[in-house]
C-alpha atoms as a PDB file:
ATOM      1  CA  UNK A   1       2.787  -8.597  12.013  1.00  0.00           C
ATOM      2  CA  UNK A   2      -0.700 -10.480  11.498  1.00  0.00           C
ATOM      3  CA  UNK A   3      -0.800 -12.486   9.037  1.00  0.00           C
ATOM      4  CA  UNK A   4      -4.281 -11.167   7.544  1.00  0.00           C
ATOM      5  CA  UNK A   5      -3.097  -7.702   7.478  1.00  0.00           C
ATOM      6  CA  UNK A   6      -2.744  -6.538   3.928  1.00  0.00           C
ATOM      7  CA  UNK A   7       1.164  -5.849   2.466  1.00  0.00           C
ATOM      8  CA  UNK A   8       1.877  -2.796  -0.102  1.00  0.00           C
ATOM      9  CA  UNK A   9       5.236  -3.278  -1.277  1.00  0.00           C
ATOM     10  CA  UNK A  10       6.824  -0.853  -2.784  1.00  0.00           C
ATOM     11  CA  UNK A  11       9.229  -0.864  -5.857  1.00  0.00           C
ATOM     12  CA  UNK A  12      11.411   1.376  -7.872  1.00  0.00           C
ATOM     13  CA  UNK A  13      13.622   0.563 -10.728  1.00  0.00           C
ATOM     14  CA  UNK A  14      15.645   2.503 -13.184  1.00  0.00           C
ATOM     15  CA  UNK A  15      15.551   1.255 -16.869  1.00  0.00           C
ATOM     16  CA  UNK A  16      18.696   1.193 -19.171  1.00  0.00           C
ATOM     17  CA  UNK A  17      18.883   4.070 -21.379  1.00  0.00           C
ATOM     18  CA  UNK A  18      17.115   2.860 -24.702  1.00  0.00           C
ATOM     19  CA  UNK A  19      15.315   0.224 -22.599  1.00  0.00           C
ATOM     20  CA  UNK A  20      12.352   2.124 -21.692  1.00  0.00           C
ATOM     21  CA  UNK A  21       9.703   0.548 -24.094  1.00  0.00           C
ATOM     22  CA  UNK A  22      11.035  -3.109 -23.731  1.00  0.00           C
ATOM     23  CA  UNK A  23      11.053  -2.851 -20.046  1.00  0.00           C
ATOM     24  CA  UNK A  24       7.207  -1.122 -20.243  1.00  0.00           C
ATOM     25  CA  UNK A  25       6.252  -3.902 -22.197  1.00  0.00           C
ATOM     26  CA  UNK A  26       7.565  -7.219 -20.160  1.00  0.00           C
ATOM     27  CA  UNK A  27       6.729  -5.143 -17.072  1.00  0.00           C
ATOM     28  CA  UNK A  28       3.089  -5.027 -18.173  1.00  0.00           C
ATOM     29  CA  UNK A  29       3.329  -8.260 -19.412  1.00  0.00           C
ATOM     30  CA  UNK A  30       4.229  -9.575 -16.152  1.00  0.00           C
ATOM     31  CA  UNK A  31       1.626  -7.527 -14.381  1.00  0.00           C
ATOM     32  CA  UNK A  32      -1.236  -9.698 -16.344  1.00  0.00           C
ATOM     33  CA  UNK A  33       0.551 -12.979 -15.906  1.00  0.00           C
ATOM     34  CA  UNK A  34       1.198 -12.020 -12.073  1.00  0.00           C
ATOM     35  CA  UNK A  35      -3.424 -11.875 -11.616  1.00  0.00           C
ATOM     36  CA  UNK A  36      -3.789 -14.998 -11.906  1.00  0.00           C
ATOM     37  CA  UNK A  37      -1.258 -15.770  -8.344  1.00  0.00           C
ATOM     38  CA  UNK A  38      -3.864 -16.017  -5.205  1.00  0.00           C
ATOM     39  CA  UNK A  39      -4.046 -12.966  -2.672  1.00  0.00           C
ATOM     40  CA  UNK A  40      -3.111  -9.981  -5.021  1.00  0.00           C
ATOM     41  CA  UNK A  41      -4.882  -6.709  -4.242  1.00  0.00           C
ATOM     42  CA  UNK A  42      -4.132  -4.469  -7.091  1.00  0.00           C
ATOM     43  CA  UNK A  43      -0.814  -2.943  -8.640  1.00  0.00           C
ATOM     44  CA  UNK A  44      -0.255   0.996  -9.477  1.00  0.00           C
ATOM     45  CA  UNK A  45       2.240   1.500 -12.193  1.00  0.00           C
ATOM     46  CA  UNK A  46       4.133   5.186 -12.122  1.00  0.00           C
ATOM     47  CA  UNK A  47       6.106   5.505 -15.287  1.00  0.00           C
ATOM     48  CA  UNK A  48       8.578   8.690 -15.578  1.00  0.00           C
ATOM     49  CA  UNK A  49       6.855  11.414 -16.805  1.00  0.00           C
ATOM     50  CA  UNK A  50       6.985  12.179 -20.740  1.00  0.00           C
ATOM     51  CA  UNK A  51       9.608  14.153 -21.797  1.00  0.00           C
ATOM     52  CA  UNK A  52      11.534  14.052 -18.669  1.00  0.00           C
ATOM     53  CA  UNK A  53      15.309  12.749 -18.623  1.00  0.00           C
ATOM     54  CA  UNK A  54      13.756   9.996 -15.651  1.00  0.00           C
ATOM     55  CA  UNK A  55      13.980   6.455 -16.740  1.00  0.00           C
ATOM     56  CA  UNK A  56      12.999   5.335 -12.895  1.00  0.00           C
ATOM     57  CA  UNK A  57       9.597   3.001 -12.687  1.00  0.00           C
ATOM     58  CA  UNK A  58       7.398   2.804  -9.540  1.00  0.00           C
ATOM     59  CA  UNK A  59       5.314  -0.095  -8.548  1.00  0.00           C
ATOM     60  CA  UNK A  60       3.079  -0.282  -5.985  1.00  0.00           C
ATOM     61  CA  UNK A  61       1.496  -3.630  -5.225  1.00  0.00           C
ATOM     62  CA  UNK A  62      -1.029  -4.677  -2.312  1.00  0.00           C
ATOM     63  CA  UNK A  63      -0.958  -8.196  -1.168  1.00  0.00           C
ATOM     64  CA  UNK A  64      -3.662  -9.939   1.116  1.00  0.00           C
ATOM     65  CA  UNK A  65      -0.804 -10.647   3.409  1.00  0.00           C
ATOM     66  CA  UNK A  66       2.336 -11.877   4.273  1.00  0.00           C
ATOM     67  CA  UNK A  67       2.072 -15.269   3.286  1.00  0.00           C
ATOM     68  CA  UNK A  68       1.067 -14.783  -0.169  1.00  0.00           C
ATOM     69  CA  UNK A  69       3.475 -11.863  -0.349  1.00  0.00           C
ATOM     70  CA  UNK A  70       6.268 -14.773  -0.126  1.00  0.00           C
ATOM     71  CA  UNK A  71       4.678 -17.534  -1.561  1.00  0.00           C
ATOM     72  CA  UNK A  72       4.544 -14.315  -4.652  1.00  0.00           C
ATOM     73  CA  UNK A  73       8.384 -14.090  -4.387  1.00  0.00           C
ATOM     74  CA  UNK A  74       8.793 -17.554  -4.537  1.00  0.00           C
ATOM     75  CA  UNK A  75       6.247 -18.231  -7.826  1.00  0.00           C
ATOM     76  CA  UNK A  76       7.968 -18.866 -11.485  1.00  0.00           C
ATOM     77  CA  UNK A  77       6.209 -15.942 -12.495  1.00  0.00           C
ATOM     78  CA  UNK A  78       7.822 -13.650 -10.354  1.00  0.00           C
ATOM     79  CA  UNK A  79      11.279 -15.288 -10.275  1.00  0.00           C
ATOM     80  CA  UNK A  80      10.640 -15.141 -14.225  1.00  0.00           C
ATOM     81  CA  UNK A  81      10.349 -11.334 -14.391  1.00  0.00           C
ATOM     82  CA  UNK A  82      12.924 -10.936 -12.188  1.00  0.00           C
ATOM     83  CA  UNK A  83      15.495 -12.434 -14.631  1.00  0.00           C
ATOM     84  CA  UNK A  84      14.094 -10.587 -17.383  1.00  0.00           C
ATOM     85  CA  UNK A  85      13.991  -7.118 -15.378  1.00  0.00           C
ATOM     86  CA  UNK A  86      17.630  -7.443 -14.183  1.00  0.00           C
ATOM     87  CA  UNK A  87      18.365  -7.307 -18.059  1.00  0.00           C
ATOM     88  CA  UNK A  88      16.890  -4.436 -18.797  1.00  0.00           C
ATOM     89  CA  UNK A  89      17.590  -2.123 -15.440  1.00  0.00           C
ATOM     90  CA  UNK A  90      20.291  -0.713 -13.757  1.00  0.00           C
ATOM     91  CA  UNK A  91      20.687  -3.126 -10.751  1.00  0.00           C
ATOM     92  CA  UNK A  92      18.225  -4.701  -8.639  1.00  0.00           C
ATOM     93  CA  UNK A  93      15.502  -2.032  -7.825  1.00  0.00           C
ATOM     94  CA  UNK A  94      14.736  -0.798  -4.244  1.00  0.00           C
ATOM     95  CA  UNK A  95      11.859  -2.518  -2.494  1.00  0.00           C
ATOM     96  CA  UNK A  96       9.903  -1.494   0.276  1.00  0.00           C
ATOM     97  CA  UNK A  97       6.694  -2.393   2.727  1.00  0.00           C
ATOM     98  CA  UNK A  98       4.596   0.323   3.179  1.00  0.00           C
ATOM     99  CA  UNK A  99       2.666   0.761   6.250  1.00  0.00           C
ATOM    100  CA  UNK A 100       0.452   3.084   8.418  1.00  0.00           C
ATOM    101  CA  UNK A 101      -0.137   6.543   6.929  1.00  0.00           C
ATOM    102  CA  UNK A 102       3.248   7.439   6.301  1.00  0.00           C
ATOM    103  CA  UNK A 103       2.857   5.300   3.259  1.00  0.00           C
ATOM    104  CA  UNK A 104      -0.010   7.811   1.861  1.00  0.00           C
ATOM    105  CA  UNK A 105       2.294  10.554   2.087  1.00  0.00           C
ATOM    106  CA  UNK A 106       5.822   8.711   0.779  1.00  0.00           C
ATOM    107  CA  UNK A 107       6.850   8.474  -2.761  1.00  0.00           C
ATOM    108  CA  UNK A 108       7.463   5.325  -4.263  1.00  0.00           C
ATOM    109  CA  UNK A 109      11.347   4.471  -4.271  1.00  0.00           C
ATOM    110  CA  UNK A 110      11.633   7.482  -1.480  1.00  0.00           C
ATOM    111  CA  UNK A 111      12.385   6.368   2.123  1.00  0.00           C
ATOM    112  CA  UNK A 112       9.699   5.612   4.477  1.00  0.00           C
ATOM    113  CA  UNK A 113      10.139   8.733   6.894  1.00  0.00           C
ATOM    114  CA  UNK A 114       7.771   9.310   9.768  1.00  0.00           C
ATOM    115  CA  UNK A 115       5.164  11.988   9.642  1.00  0.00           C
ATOM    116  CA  UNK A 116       5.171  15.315  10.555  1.00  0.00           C
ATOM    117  CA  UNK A 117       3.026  15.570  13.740  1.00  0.00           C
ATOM    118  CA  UNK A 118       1.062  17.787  12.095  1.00  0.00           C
ATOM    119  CA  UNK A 119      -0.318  15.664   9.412  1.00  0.00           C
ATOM    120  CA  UNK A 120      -0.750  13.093  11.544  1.00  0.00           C
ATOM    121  CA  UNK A 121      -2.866  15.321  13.770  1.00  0.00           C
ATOM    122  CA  UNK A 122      -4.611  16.727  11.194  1.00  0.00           C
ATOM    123  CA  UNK A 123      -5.319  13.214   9.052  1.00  0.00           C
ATOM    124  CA  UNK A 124      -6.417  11.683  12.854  1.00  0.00           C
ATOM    125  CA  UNK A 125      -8.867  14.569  13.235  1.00  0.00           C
ATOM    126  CA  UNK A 126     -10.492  14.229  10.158  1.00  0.00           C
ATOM    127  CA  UNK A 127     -10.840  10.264  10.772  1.00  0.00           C
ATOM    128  CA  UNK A 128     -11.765  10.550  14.389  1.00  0.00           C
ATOM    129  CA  UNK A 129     -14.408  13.323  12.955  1.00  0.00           C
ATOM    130  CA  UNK A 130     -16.199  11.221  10.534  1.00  0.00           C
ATOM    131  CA  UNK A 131     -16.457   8.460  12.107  1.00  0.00           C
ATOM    132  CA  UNK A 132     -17.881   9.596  15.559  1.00  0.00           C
ATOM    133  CA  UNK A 133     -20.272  12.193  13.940  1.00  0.00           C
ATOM    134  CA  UNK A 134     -21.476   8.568  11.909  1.00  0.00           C
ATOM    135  CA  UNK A 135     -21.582   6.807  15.486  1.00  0.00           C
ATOM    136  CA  UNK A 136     -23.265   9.629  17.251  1.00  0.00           C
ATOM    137  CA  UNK A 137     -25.825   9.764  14.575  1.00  0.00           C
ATOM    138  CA  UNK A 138     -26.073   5.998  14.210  1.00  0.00           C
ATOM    139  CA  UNK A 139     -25.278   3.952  17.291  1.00  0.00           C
ATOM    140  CA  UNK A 140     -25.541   6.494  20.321  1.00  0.00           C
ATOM    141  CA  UNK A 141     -29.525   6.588  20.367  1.00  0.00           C
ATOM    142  CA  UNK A 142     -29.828   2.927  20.412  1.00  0.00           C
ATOM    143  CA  UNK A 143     -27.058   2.468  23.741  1.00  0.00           C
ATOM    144  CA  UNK A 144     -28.330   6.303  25.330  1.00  0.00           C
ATOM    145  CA  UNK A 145     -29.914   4.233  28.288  1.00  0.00           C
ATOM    146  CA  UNK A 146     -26.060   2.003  29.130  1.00  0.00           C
ATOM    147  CA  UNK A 147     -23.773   3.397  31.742  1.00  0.00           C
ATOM    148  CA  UNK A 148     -21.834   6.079  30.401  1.00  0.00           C
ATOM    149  CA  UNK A 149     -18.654   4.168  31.413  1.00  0.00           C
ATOM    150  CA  UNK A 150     -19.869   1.216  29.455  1.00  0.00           C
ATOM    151  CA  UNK A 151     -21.090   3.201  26.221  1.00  0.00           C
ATOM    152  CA  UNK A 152     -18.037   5.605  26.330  1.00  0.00           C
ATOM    153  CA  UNK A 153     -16.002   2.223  26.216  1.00  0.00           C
ATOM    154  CA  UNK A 154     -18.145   0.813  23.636  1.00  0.00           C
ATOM    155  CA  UNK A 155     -18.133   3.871  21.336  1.00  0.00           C
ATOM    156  CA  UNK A 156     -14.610   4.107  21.810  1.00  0.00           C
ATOM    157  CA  UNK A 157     -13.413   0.702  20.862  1.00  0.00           C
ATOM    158  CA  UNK A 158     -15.381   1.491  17.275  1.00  0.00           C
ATOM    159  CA  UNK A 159     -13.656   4.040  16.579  1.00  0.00           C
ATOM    160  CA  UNK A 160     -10.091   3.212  17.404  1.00  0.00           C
ATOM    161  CA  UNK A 161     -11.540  -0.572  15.285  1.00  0.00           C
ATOM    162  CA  UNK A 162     -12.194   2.213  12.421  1.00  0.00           C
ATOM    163  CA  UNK A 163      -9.180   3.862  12.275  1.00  0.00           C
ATOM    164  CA  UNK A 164      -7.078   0.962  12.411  1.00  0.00           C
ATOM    165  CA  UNK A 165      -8.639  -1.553  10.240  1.00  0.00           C
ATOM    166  CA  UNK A 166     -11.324   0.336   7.849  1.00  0.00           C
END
């Protein structure tokens, strides 16, 4: 994997029974500590849903890649809550990397399974459809006069540059 590509790991843990608040609390404790470590792109909390018998946690968190994803495993911080989150789940939590689209469509904690080929049809078309109706209405006048070989080639490295990094 390139090392500038951006990492969403993803996390699920299951908090003793009678745990829930403490756990809430050092989790978003840690959360705020955890901004001030280089490279982080966000983090998406998913707490069980009130009044349900669910006591599982999922967090999402983006990285700007791989290196500081481990220098992030490595940190004091991070070893820190670790400790402190052992103590107050039931074992050690699943963790993930998400990638690619199937991580749109996969719930946190749920295994990464390929997608069906008909959302991946229908999620290219709808990529593929905004971005060359943007190109046609954008970049097509100004190449018209190239060799069609040349602009097809052209128009068609944007949009596969779109898709995969935008």
């Amino acid at each position: 994997m390139n090392q500038t590509e951006t990492i969403t790991v993803s996390i699920t843990r299951t908090a003793k029974p009678g745990c829930e608040a403490e756990f809430e609390r050092a989790l978003h404790d840690f959360v705020q500590r955890s901004f001030a470590l280089p490279g982080q792109l966000g983090v998406h909390i998913m707490r069980p849903a009130p009044g349900s018998d669910s006591r599982e946690y999922g967090i999402i968190r983006k990285f700007t890649n791989r290196d500081v994803l481990m220098e992030f495993r490595t940190s004091p911080e991070y070893l820190e809550w670790n400790q402190i989150a052992l103590d107050l789940t039931e074992g050690v939590g699943r963790t993930e990397e998400l990638c690619g689209l199937e991580s749109w469509f996969t719930l946190p904690g749920a295994p990464l399974r390929p997608l069906p080929k008909w959302k991946m049809a229908m999620v290219t078309f709808a990529g593929v459809y905004v971005i060359t109706t943007l190109l046609t209405l954008t970049i097509s006048p100004a190449i018209s006069q190239w060799p069609l070989p040349i602009r097809n080639a052209a128009f068609n490295v944007i949009v596969v540059s779109c898709l995969t990094w935008a």
